[in-house]
Every structure is written in structure tokens, then in C-alpha cells.
C-alpha atoms as a PDB file:
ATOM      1  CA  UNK A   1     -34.489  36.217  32.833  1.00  0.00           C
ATOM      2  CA  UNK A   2     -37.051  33.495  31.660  1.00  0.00           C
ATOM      3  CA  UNK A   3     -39.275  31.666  33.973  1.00  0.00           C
ATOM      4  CA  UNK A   4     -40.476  28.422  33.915  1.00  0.00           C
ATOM      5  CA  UNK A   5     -44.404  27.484  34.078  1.00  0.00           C
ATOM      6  CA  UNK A   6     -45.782  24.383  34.517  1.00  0.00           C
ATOM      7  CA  UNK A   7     -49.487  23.805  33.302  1.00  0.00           C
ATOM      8  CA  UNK A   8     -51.979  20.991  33.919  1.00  0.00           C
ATOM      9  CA  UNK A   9     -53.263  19.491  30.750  1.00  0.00           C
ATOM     10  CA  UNK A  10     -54.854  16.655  32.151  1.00  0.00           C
ATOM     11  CA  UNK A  11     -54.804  12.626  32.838  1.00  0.00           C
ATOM     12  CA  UNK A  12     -55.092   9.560  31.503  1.00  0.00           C
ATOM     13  CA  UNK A  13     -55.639   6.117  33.125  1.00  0.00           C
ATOM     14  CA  UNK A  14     -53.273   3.311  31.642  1.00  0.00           C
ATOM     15  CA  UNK A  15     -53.289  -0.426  32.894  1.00  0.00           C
ATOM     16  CA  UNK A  16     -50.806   0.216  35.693  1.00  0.00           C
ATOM     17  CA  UNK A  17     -51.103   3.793  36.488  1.00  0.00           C
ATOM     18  CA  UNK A  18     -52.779   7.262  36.353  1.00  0.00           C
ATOM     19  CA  UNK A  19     -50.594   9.603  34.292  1.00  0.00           C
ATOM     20  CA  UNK A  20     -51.030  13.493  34.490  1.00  0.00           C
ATOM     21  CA  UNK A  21     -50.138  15.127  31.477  1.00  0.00           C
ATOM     22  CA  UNK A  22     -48.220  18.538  32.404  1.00  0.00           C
ATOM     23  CA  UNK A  23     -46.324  21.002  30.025  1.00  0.00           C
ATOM     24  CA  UNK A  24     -43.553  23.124  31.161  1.00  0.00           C
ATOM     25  CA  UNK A  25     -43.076  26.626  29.229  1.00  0.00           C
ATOM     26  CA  UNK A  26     -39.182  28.298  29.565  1.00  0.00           C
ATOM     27  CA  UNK A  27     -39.487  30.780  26.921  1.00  0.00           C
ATOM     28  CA  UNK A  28     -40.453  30.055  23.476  1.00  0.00           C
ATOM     29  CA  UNK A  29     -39.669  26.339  24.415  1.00  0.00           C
ATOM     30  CA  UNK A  30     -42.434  24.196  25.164  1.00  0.00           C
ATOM     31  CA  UNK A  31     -42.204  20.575  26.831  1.00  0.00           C
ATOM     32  CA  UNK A  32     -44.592  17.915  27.616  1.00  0.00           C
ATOM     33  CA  UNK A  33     -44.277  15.531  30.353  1.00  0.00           C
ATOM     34  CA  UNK A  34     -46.332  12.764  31.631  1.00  0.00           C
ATOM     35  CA  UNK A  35     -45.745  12.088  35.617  1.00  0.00           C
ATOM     36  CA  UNK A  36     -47.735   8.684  36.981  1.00  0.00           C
ATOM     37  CA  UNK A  37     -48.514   7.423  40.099  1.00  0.00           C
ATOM     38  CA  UNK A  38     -49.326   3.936  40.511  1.00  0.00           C
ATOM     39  CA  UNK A  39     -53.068   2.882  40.533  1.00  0.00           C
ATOM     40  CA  UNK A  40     -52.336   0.616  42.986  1.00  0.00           C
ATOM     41  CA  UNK A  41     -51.177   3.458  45.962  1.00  0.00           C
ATOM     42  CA  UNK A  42     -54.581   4.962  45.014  1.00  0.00           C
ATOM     43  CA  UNK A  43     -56.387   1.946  45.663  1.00  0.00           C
ATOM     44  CA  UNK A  44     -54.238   1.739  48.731  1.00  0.00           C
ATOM     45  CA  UNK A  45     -54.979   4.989  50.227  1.00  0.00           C
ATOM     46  CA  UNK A  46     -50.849   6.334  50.163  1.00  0.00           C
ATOM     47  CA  UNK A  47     -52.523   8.846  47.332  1.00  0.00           C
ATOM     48  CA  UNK A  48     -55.742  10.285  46.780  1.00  0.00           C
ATOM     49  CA  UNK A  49     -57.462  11.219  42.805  1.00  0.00           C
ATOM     50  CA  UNK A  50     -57.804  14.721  44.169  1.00  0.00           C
ATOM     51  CA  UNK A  51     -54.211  15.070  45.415  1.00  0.00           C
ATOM     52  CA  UNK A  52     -52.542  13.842  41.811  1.00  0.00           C
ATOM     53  CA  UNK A  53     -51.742  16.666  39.796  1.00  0.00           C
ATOM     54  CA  UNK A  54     -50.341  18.332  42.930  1.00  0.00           C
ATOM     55  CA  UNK A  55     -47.892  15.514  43.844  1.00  0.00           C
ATOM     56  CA  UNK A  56     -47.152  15.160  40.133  1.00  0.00           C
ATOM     57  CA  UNK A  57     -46.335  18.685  39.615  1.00  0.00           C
ATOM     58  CA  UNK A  58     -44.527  18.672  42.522  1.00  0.00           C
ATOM     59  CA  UNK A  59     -42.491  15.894  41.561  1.00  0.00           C
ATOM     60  CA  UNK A  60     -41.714  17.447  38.177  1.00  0.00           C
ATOM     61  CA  UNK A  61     -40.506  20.672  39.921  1.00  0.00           C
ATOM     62  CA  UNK A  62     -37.606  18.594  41.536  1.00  0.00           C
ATOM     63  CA  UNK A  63     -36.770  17.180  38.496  1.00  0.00           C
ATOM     64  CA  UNK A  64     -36.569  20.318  36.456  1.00  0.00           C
ATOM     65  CA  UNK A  65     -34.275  21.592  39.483  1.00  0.00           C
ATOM     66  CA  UNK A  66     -32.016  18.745  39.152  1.00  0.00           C
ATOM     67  CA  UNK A  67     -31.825  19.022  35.506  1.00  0.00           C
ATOM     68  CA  UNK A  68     -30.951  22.747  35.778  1.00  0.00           C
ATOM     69  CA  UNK A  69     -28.505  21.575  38.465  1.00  0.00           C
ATOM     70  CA  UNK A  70     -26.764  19.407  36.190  1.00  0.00           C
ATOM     71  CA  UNK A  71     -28.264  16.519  38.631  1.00  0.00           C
ATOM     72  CA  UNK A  72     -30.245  14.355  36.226  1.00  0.00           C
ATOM     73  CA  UNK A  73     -30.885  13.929  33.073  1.00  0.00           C
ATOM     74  CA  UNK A  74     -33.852  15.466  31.360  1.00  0.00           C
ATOM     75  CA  UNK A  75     -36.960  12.451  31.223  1.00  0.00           C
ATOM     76  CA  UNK A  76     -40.146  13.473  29.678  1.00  0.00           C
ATOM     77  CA  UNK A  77     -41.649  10.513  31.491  1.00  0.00           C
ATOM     78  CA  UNK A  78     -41.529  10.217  35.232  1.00  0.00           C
ATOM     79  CA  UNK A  79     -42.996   8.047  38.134  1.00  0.00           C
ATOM     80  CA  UNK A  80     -43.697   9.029  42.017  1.00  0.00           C
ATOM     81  CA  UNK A  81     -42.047   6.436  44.123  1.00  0.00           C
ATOM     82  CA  UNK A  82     -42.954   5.314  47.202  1.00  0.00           C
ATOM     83  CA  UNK A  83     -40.840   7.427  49.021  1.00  0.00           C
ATOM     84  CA  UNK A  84     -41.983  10.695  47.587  1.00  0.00           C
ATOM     85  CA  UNK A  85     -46.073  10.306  48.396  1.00  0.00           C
ATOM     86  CA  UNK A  86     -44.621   9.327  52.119  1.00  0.00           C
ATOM     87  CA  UNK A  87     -42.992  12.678  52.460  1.00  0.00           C
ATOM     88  CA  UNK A  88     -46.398  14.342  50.356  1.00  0.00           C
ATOM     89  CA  UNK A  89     -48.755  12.929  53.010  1.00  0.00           C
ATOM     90  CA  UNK A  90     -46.339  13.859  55.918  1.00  0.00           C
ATOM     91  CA  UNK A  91     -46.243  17.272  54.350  1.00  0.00           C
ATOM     92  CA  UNK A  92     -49.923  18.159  54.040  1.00  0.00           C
ATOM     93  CA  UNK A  93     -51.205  16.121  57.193  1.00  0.00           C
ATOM     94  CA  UNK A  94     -52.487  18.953  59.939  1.00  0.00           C
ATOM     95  CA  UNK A  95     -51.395  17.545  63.617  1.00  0.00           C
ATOM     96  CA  UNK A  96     -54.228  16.509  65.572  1.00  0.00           C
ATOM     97  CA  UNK A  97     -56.076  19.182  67.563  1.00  0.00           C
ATOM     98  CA  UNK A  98     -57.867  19.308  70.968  1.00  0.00           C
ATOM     99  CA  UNK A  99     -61.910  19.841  70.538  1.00  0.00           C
ATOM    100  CA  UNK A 100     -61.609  21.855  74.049  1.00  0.00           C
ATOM    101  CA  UNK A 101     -63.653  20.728  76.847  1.00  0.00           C
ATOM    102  CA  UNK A 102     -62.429  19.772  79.855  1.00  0.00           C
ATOM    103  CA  UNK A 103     -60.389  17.083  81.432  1.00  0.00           C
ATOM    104  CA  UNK A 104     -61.473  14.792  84.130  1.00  0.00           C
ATOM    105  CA  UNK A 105     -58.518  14.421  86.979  1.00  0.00           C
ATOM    106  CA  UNK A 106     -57.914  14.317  90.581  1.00  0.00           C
ATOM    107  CA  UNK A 107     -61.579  13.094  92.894  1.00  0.00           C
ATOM    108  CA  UNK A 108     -63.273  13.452  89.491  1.00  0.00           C
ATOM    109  CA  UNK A 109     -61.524  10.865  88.081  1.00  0.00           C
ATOM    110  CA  UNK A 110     -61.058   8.302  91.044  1.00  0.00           C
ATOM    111  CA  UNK A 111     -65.464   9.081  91.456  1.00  0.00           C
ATOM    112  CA  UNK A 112     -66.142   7.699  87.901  1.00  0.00           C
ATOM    113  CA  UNK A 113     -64.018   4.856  88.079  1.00  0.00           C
ATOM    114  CA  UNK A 114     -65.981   3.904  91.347  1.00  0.00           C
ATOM    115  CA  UNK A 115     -69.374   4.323  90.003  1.00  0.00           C
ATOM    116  CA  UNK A 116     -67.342   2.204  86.293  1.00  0.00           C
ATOM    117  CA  UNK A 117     -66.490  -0.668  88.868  1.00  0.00           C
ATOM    118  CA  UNK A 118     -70.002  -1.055  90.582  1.00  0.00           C
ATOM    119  CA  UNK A 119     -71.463  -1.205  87.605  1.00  0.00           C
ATOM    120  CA  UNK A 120     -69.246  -4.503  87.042  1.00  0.00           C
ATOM    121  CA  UNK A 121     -69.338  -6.070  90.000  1.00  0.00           C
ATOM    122  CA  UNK A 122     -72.227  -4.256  92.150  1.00  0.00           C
ATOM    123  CA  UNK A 123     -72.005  -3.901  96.108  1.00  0.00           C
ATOM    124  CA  UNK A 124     -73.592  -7.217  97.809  1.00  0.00           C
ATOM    125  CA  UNK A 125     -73.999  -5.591 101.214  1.00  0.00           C
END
């Protein structure tokens, strides 16, 4: 059984777009494909440079599933929408994370609010 290999070639910046050149290998057949994002999500933060071949190969991995699922038809040129650097970002964000420490509560908490206040408006006894 023949697996399929996907291999970075490289980029290229267009007028519109950043296209990453990858090749797929099944065999003895060999494909190119060109996957872009928009230069405009990059210059709105939804994608980083650094994070483009990865959400382009990615991208090209569900299409060569849906091809082999009789889904779509086979493009050699493809585009990540919108949609699909939503789900990348959501995917590879960590959740935030306590830095440890402590917690002010309880007669800790009602103390520094006191001493907050009088700093505001100080006692004129």
C-alpha cells in the first residue's frame, strides 16, 4: 500500500497573496500544488509568516482526503478561507495559565480597599 508525502518546496509572494509551493508524492506519481493565504490576514494578524506552510499543508491534507473520498475534485491550486485559519488559531492557542501566587480574599481584601479609598478621599478628622 502506497503512502502519500507531502514536501515543502517553498513560497512565493504574488500581488494578493503568499503562495507555498508543496508537492505531494503517491508512488511514482508526483504533484505540485500551490496553497495561498491572503496577504491581507497576515497583515491582519488571523495568520502569522511562520505559521504558513503548516496551515497550508494542512489545508492540502483535507483536500487530498476529500479527493480520495470522492468529495472534491482534484485542484492543484488552493486558497485558505477565512474559516479555516479561525479553526488553525483556535487549534494551536494554549488556554491561559495561572502564574501561581496567591489570592487576596476575605479581611485581606476589604483592608486594601480601605487603605485604596483613603488614598482618594483621605480622613478629615
Amino acid at each position: 500500500m502506497n503512502k502519500i508525502t507531502i514536501e515543502y518546496v517553498g513560497f512565493r509572494t504574488s500581488t494578493k497573496r503568499r503562495e507555498y509551493l508543496l508537492r505531494s508524492h503517491f508512488g511514482p506519481e508526483i504533484r505540485d500544488y500551490t496553497v495561498g493565504i491572503a496577504l491581507a490576514d497576515f497583515s491582519a494578524g488571523r495568520a502569522r509568516f511562520q505559521d504558513g506552510p503548516e496551515i497550508c499543508y494542512l489545508k492540502l491534507v483535507r483536500e487530498l482526503e476529500a479527493q480520495a473520498a470522492g468529495a472534491t475534485p482534484g485542484a492543484d491550486d488552493l486558497t485558505v478561507t477565512d474559516v479555516e485559519l479561525a479553526a488553525y488559531v483556535t487549534a494551536h492557542t494554549t488556554p491561559g495559565r495561572s502564574r501561581g501566587g496567591f489570592t487576596v480574599g476575605g479581611a485581606a481584601a476589604a483592608a486594601a480597599a480601605k487603605v485604596a479609598a483613603e488614598r482618594v478621599q483621605p480622613n478629615r478628622t
